[in-house]
Protein backbone atom coordinates (compact mmCIF):
# COMPACT_ATOMS: atom_id res chain seq x y z
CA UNK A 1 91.32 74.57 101.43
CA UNK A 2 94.62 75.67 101.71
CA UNK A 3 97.65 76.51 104.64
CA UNK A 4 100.72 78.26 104.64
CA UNK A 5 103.46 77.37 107.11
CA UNK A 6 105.25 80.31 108.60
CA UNK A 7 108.40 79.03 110.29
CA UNK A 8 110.04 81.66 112.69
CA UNK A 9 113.95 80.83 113.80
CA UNK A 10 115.32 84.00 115.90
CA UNK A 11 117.56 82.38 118.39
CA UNK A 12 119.31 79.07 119.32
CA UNK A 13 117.46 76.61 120.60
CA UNK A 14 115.19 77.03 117.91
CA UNK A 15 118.23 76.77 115.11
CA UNK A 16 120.27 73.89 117.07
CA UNK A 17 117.03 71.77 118.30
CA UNK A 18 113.59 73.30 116.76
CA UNK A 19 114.80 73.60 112.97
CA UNK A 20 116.32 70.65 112.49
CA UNK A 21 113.29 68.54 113.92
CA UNK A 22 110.66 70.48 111.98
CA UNK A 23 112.85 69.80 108.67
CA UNK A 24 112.49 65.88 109.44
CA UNK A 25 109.14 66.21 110.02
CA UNK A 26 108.11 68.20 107.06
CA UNK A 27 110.10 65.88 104.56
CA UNK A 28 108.55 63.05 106.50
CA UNK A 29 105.27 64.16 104.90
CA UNK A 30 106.65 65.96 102.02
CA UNK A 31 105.12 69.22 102.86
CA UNK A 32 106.80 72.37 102.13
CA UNK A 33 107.25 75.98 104.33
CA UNK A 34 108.39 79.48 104.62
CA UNK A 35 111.10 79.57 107.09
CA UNK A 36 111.91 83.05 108.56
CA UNK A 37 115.57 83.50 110.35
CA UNK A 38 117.07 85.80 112.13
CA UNK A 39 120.55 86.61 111.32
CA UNK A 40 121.63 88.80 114.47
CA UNK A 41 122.46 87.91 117.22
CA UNK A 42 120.64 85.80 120.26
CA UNK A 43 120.07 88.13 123.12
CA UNK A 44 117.39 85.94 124.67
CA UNK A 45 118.65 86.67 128.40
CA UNK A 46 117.33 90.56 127.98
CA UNK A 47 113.96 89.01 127.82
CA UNK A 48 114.55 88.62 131.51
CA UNK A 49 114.27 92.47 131.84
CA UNK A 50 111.47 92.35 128.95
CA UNK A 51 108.15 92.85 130.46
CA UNK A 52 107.10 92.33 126.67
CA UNK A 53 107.88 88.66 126.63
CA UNK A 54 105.36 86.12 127.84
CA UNK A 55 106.98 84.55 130.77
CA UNK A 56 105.26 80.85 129.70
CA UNK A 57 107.61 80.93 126.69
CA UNK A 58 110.85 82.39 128.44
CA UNK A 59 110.60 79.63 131.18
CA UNK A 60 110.33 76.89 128.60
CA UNK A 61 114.21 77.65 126.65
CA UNK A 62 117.20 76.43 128.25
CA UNK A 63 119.01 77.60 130.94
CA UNK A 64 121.95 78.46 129.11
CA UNK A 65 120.04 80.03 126.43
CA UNK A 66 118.30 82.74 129.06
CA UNK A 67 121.64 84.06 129.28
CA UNK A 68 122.69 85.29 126.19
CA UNK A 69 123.34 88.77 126.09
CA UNK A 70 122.92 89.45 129.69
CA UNK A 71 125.87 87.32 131.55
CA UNK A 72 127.15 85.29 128.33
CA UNK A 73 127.88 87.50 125.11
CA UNK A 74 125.17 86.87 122.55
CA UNK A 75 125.24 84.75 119.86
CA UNK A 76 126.01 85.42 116.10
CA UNK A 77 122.94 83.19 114.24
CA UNK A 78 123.96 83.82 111.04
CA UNK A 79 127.96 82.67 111.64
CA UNK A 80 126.92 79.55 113.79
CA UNK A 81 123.67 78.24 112.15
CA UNK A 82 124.95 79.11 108.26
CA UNK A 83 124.74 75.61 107.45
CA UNK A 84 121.33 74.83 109.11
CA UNK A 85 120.32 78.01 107.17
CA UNK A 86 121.66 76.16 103.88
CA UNK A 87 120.10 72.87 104.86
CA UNK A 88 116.78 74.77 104.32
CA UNK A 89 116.77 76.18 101.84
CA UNK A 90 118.41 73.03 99.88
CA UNK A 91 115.32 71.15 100.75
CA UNK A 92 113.54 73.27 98.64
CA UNK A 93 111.35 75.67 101.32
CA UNK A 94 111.04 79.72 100.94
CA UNK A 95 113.66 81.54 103.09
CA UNK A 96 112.48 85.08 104.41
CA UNK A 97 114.15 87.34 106.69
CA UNK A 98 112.78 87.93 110.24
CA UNK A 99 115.02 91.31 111.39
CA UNK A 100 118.45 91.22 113.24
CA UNK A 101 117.78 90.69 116.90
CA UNK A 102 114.73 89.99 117.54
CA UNK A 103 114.54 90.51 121.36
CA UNK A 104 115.89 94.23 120.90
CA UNK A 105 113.27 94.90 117.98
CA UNK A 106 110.54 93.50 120.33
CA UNK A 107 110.99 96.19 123.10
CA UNK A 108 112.62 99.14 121.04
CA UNK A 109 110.72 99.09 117.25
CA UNK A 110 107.39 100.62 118.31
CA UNK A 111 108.83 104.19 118.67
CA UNK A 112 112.38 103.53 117.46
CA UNK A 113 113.61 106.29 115.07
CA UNK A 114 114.62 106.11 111.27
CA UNK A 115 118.38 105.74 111.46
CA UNK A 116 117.74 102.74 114.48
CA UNK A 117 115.39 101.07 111.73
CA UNK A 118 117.76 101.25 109.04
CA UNK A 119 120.69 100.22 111.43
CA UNK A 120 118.41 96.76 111.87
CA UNK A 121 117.59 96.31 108.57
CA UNK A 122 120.86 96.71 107.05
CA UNK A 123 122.66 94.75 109.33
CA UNK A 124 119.83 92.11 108.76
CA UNK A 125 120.01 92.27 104.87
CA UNK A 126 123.79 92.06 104.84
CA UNK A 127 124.07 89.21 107.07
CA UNK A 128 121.18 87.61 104.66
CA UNK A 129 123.20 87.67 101.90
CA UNK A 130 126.24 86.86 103.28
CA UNK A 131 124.63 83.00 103.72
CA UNK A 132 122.07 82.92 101.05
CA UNK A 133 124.06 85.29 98.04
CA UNK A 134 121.49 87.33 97.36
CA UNK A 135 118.52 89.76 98.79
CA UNK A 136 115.65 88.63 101.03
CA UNK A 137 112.22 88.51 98.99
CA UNK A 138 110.15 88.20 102.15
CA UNK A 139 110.31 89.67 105.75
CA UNK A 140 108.22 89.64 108.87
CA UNK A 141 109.26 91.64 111.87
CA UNK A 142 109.80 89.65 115.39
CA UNK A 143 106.79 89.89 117.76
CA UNK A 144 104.51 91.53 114.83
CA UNK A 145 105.91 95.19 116.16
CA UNK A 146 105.66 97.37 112.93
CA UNK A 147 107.01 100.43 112.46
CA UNK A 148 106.24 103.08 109.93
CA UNK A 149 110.22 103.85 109.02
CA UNK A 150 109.96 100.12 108.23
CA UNK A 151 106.89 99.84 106.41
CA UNK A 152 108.73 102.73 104.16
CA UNK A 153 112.15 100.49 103.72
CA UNK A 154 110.09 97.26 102.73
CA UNK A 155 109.09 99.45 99.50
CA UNK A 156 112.20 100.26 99.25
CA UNK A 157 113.96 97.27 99.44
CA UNK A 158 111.82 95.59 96.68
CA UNK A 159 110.35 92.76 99.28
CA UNK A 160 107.63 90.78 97.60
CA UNK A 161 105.45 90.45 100.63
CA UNK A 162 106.16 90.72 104.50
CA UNK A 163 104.20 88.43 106.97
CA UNK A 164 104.47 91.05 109.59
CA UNK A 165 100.78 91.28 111.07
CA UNK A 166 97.83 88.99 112.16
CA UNK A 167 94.32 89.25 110.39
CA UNK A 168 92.28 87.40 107.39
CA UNK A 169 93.43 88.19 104.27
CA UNK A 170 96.16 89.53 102.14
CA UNK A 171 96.15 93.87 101.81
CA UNK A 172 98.15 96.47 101.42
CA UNK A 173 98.95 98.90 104.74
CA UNK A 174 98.26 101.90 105.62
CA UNK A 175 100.13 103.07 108.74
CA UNK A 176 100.05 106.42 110.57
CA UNK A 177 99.56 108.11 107.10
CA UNK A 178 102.02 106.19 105.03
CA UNK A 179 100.01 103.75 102.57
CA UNK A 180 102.67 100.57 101.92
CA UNK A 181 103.27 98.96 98.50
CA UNK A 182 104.36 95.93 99.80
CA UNK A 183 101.91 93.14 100.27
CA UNK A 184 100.95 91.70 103.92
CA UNK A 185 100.07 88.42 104.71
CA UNK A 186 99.07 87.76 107.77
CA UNK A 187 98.98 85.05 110.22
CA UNK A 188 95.03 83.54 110.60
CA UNK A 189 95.55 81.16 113.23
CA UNK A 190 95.72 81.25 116.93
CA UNK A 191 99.13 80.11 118.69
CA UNK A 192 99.09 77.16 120.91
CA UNK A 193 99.87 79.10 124.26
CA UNK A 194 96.58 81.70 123.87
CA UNK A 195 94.80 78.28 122.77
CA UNK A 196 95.51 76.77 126.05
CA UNK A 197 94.51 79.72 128.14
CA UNK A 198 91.01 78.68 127.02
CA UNK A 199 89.11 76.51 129.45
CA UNK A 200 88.67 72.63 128.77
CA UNK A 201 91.76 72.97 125.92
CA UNK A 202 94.64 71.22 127.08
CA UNK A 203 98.02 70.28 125.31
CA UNK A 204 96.13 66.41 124.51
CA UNK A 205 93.46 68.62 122.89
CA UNK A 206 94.87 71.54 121.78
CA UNK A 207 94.94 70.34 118.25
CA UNK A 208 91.58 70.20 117.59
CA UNK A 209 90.34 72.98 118.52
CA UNK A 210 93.21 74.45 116.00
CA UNK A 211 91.77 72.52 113.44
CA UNK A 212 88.51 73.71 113.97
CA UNK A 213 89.44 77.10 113.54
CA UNK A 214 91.43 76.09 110.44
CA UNK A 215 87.95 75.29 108.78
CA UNK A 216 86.74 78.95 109.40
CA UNK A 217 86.65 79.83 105.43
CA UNK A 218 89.04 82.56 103.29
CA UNK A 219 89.41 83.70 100.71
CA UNK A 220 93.25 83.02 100.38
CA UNK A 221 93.25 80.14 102.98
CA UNK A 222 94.78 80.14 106.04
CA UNK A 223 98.97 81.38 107.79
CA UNK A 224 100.02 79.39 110.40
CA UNK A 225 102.94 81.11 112.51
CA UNK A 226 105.39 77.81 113.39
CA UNK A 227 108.24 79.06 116.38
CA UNK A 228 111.14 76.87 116.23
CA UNK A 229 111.82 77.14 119.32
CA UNK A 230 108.42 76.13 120.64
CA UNK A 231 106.30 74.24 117.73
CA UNK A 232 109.40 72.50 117.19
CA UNK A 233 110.55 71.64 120.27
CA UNK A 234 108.17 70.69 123.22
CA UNK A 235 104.99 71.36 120.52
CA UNK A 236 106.22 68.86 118.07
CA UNK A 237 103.46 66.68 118.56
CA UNK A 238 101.12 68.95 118.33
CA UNK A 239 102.39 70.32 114.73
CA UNK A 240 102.41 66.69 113.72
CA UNK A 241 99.17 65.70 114.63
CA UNK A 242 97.97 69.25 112.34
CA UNK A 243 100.06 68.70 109.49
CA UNK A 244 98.37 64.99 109.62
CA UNK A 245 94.59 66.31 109.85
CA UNK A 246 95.54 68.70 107.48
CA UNK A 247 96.98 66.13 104.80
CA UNK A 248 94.37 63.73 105.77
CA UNK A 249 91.51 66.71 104.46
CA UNK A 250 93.42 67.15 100.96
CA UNK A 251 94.50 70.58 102.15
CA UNK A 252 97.29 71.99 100.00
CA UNK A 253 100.27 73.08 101.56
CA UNK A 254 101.52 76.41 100.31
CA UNK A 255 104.95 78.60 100.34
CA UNK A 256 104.83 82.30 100.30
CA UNK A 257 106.12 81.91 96.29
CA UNK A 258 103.20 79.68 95.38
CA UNK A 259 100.47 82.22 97.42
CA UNK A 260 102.13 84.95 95.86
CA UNK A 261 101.25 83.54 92.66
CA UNK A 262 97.93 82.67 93.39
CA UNK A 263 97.16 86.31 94.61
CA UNK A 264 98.41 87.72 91.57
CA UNK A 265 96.27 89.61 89.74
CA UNK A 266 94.20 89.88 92.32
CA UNK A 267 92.68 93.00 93.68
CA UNK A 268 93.58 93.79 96.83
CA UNK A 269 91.88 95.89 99.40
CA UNK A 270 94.36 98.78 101.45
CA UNK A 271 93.45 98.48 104.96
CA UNK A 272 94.57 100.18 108.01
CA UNK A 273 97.52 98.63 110.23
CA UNK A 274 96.20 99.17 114.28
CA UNK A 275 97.29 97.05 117.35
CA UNK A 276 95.49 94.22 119.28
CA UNK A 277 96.35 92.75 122.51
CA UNK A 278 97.20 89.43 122.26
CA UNK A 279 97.00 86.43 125.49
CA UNK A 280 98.86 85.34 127.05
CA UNK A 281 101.45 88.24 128.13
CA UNK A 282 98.74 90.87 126.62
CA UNK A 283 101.60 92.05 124.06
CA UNK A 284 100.43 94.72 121.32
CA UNK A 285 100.65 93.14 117.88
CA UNK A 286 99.99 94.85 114.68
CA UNK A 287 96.92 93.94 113.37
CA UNK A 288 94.84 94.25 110.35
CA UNK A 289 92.01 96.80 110.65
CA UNK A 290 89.03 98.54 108.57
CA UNK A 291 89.74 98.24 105.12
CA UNK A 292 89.87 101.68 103.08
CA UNK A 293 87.62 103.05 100.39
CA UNK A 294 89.34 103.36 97.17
């Protein structure tokens, strides 16, 4: 069996406390990830206004934090957090991009127009290679929230694969018409918060029952979305104890590189991109559907 880490970073708690913590505890047990980062800016007080955004997640950053962009100005990720952003990439995990500001691209990407998309994305890339030196080779949008201007701009930026949508194995899209050329991976697992909506799971528990549906069977093993500013913060424990049962099992830990070259050569199946709705805040997330007949 095998498990990729997906590590999200989109605002500051999650560079200045989650990162950090998750990069001890993966070198701890010599495991290597796929780190995603935002390199906008840190709007997380608009999530106030968001009806999108689970309120059991917005009530567990800091104060401080819940203000940025709606009584303090917003923060610039990529200028503050360069060297965290270095720190990762030194120890040897994938970087990817995960958009500009994720909070706006949460409530605006669904039906946001081309020139808005290519505003993100370009601000995104340049900011990207402004810390790194060169181009992102992976992407996945904040909040899974695709859009079909941005489906069109991963082909033409060249990404290698985008982690933007949940489902069960690796495909190609095919969105509102347009058929992608850039590869999807999607996240498998279940986060913690839907998890503990269940009844009898609690956060003592919780890891178990994650494990359990780790052992569900694919093809390509298994994507496990990590938020920094959850999973590594106040859910530490909880990615511990899974990285343990996982290492305990012989599972192999794998970056988005290292899948990419397992897939390759593989053929993939094209299947349609649709939406599900997701506990606990019932958001929309793309979602991989019926596969189509070649």
């Amino acid at each position: 069996m095998q498990i990729s880490l997906k590590v999200d970073v989109e605002d500051s708690s999650g560079f200045r406390e989650g990162l950090p913590a998750i990069l001890s505890l993966l070198e701890q047990y010599q495991v290597k990830a796929t780190f995603f980062f935002s390199t906008g800016y840190d709007n997380t007080g608009l999530r106030i206004r968001n009806l999108f955004q689970p309120l059991v997640l917005t009530r567990q950053l800091p104060i401080l934090q819940k203000t940025y962009g709606l009584l303090l100005p917003p923060v610039s990720l990529s200028k503050k957090f360069r060297t965290l952003m270095h720190d990762c990439a030194a120890a040897g995990h994938d970087i990817g991009l995960k958009g500009f500001d994720s909070v706006t691209w949460q409530s605006q990407a669904i039906n946001a127009r081309k020139d808005w998309i290519h505003s993100q994305f370009q601000w995104a890339m340049e900011n990207f290679e402004t810390v790194f030196g060169k181009k992102p080779s992976f992407s996945s949008v904040p909040a899974n929230v695709v859009n079909v201007f941005q489906l069109k701009l991963m082909d033409e930026y060249g990404f290698d694969a985008a982690f933007d949508t949940l489902g069960k194995v690796p495909y190609y899209p095919d969105y509102q018409g347009y058929q992608g050329n850039t590869l999807q991976i999607p996240v498998t697992l279940p986060s913690i918060e839907a998890l503990l909506l269940q009844p009898d799971i609690t956060i003592d528990n919780v890891h178990e029952y994650l494990y359990v549906e780790s052992q569900k069977p694919l093809s390509y093993g298994h994507v496990y979305e990590v938020r920094a500013a959850y999973e590594g913060r106040q859910w530490l424990p909880v990615l511990e104890k899974m990285i343990v049962m996982w290492r305990s099992s012989q599972w192999e830990f794998m970056t988005a590189s290292e899948l990419l070259e397992k897939i390759s050569g593989q053929a993939l199946n094209r299947h349609q991109v649709g939406w599900g709705q997701y506990k606990p805040d019932n958001h929309y997330k793309a979602t991989q559907s019926l596969p189509i007949d070649s």
